[in-house]
PDB file of N, CA and C in Angstrom:
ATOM      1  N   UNK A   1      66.635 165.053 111.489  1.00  0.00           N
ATOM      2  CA  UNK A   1      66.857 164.039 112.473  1.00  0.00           C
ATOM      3  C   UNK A   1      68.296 163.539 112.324  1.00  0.00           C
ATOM      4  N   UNK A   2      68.801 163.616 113.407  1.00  0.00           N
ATOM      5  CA  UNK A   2      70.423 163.081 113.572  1.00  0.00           C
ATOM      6  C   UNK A   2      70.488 160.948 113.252  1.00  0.00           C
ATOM      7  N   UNK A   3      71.515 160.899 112.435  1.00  0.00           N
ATOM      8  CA  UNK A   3      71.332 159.566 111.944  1.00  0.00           C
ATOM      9  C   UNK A   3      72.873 158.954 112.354  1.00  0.00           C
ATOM     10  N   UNK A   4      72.426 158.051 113.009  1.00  0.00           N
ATOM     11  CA  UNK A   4      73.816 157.018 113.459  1.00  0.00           C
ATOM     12  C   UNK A   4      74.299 156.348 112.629  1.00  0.00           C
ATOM     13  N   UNK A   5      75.639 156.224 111.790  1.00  0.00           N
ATOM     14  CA  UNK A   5      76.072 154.811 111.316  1.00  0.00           C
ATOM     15  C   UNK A   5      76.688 153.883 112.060  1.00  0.00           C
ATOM     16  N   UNK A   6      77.088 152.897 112.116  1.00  0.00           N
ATOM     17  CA  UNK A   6      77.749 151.515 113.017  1.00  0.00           C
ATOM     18  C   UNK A   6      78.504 151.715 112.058  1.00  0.00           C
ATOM     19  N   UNK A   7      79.877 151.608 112.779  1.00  0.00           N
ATOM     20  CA  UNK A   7      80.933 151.821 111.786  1.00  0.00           C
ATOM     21  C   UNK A   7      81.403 150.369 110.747  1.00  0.00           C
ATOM     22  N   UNK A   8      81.001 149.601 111.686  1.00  0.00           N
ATOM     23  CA  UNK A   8      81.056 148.316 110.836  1.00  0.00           C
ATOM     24  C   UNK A   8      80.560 147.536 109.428  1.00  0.00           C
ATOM     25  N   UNK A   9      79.332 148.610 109.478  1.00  0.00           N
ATOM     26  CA  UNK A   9      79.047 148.396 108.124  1.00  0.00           C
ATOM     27  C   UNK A   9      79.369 149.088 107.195  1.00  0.00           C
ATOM     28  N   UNK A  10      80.262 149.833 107.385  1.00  0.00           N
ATOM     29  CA  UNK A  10      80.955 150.060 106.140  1.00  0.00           C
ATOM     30  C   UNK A  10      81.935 149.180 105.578  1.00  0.00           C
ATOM     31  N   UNK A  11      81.957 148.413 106.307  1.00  0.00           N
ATOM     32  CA  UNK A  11      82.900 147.246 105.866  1.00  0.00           C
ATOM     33  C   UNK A  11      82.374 146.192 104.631  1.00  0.00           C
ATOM     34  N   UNK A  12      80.936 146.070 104.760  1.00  0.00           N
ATOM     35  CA  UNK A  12      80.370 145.405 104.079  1.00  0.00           C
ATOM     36  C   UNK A  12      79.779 145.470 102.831  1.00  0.00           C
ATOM     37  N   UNK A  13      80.244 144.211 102.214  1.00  0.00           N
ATOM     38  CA  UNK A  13      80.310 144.692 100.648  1.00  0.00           C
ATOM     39  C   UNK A  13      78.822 144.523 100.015  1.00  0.00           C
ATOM     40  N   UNK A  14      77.547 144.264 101.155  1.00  0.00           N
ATOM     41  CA  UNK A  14      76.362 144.333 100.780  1.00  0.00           C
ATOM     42  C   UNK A  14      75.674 144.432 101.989  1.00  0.00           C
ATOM     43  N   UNK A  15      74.340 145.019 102.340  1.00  0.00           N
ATOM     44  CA  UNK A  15      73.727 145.704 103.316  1.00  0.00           C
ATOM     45  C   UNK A  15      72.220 145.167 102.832  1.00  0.00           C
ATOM     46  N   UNK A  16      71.310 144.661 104.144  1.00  0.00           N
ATOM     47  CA  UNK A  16      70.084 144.438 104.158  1.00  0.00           C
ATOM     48  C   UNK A  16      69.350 144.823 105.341  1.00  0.00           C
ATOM     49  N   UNK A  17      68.267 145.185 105.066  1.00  0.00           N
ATOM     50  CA  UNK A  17      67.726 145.872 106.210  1.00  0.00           C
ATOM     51  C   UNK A  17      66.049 146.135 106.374  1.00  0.00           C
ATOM     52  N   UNK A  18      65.251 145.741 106.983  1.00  0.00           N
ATOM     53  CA  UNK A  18      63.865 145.446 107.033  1.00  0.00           C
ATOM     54  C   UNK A  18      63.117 147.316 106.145  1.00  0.00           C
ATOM     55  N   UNK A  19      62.474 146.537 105.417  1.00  0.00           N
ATOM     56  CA  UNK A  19      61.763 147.861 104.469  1.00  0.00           C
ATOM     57  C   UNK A  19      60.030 148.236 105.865  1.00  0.00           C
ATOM     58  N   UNK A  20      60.050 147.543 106.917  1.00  0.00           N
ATOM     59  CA  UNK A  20      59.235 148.723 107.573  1.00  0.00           C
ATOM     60  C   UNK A  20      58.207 147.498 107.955  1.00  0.00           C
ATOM     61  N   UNK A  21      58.215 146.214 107.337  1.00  0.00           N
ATOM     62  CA  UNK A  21      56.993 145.849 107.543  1.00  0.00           C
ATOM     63  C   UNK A  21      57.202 144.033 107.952  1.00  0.00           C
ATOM     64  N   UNK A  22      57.831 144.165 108.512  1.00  0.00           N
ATOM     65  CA  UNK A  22      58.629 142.883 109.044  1.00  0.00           C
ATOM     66  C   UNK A  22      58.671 141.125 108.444  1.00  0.00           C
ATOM     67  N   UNK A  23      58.263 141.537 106.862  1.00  0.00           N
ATOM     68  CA  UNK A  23      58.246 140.734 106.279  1.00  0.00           C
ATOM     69  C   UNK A  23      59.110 141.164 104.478  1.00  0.00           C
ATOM     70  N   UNK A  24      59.327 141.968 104.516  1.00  0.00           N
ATOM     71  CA  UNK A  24      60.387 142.514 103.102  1.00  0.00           C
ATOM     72  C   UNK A  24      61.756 142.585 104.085  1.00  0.00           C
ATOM     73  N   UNK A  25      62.629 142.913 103.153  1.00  0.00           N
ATOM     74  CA  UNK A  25      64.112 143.298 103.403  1.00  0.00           C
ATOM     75  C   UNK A  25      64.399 144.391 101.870  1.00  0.00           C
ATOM     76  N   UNK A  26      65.207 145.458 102.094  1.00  0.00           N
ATOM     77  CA  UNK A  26      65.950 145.827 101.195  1.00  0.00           C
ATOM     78  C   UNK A  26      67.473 145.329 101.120  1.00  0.00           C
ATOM     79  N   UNK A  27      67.490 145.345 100.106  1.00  0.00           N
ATOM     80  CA  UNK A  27      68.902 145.204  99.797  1.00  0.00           C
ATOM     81  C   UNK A  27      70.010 145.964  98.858  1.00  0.00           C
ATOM     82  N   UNK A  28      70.879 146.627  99.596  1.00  0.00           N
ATOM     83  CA  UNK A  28      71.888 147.597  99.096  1.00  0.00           C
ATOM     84  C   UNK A  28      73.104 147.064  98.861  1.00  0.00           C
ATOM     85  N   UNK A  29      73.700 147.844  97.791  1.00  0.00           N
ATOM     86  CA  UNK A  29      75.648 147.633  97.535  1.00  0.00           C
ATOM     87  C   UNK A  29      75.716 148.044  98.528  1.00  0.00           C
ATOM     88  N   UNK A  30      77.189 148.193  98.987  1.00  0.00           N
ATOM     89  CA  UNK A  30      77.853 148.825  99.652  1.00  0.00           C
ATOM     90  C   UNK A  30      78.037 150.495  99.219  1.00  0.00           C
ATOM     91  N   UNK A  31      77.808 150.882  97.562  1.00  0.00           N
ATOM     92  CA  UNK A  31      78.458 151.965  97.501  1.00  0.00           C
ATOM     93  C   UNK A  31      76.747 152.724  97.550  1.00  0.00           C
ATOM     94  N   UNK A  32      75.754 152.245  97.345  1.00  0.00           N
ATOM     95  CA  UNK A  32      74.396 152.836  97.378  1.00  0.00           C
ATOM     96  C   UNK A  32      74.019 153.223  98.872  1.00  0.00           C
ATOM     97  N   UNK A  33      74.680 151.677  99.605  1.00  0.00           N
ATOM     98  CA  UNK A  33      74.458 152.222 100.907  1.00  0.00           C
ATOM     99  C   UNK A  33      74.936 153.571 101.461  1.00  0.00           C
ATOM    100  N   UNK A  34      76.134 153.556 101.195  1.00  0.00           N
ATOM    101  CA  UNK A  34      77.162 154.792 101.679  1.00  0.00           C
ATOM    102  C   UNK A  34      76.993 156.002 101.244  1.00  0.00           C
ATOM    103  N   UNK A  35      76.101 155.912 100.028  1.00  0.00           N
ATOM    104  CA  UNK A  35      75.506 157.351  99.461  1.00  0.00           C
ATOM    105  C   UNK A  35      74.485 157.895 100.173  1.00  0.00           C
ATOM    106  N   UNK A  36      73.279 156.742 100.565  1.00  0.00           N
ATOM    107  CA  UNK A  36      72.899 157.144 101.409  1.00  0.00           C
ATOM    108  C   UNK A  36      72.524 157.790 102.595  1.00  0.00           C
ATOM    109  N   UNK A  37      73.772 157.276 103.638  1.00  0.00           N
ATOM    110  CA  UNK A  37      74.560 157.314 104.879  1.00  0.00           C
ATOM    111  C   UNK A  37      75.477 158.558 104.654  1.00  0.00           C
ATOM    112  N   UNK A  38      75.802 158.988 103.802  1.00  0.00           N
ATOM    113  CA  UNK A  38      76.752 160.477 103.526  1.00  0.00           C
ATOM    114  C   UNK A  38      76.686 161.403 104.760  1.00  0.00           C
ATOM    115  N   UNK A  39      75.315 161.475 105.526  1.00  0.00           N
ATOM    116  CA  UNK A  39      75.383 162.703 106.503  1.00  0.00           C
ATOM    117  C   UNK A  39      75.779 162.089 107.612  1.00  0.00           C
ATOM    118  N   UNK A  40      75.254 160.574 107.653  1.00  0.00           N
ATOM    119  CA  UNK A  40      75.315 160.010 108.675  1.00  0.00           C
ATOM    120  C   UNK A  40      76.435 160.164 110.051  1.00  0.00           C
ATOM    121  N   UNK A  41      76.073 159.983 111.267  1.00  0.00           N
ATOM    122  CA  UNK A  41      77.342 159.935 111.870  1.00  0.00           C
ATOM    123  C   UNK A  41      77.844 158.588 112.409  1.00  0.00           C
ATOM    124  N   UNK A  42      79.313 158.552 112.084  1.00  0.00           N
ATOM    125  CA  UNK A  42      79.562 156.775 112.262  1.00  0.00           C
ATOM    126  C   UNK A  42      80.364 157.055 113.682  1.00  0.00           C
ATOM    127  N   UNK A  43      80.130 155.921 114.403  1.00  0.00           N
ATOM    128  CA  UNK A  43      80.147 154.766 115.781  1.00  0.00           C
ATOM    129  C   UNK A  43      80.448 153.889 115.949  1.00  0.00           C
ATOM    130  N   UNK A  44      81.100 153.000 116.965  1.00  0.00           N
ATOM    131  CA  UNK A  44      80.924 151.985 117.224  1.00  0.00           C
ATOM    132  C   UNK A  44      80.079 151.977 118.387  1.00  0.00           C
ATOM    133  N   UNK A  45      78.732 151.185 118.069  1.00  0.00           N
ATOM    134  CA  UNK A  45      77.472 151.019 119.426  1.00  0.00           C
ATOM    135  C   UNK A  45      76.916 149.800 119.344  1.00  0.00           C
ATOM    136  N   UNK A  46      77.892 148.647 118.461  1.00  0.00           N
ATOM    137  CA  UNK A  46      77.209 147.398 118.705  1.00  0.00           C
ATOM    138  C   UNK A  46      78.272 146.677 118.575  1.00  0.00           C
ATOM    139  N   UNK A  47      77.434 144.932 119.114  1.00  0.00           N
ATOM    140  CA  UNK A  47      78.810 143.948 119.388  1.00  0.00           C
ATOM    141  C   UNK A  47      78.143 142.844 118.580  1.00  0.00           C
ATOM    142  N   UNK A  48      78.913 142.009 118.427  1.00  0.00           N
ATOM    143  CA  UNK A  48      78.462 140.621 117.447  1.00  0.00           C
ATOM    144  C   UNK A  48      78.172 139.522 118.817  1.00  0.00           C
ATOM    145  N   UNK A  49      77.112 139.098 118.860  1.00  0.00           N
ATOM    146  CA  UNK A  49      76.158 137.608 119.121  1.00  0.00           C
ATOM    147  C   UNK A  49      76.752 136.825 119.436  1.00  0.00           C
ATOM    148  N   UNK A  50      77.514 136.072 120.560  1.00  0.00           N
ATOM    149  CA  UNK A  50      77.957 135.118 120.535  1.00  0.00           C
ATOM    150  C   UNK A  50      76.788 133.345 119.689  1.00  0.00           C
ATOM    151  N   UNK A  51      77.933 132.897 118.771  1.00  0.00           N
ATOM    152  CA  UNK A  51      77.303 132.242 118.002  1.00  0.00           C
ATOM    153  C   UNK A  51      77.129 132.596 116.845  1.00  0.00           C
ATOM    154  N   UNK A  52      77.451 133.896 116.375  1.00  0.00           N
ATOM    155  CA  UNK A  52      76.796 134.167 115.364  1.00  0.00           C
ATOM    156  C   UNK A  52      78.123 133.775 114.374  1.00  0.00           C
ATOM    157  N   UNK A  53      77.808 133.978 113.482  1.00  0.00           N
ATOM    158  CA  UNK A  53      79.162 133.426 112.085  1.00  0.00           C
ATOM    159  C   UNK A  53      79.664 134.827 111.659  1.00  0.00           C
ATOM    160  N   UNK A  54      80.810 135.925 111.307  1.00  0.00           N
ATOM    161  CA  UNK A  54      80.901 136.799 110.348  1.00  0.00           C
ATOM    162  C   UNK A  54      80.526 136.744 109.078  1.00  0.00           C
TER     163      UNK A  54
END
């Protein structure tokens, strides 16, 4: 299966992301994430929330 990265998070020096069951989160470094993501293909396909904080 072809896998998208947002290029933006590679920027980030820590990564969280729902484990499947809409009540956990995982939580990754940045460099665990990116090991991960290795095949991945990176994008820009999203925009930030007005309101939201960086």
């Amino acid at each position: 299966m072809k896998t998208f990265l947002e290029e933006r998070l590679v920027q980030q020096p820590e990564v969280y992301f729902e484990a499947g069951d809409h009540e956990a989160l995982i939580h990754m470094m940045q460099d665990e994430f990116l090991a991960l993501m290795e095949t991945a293909e990176s994008a820009h396909f999203s925009h930030k929330m007005q309101g939201m904080q960086s």
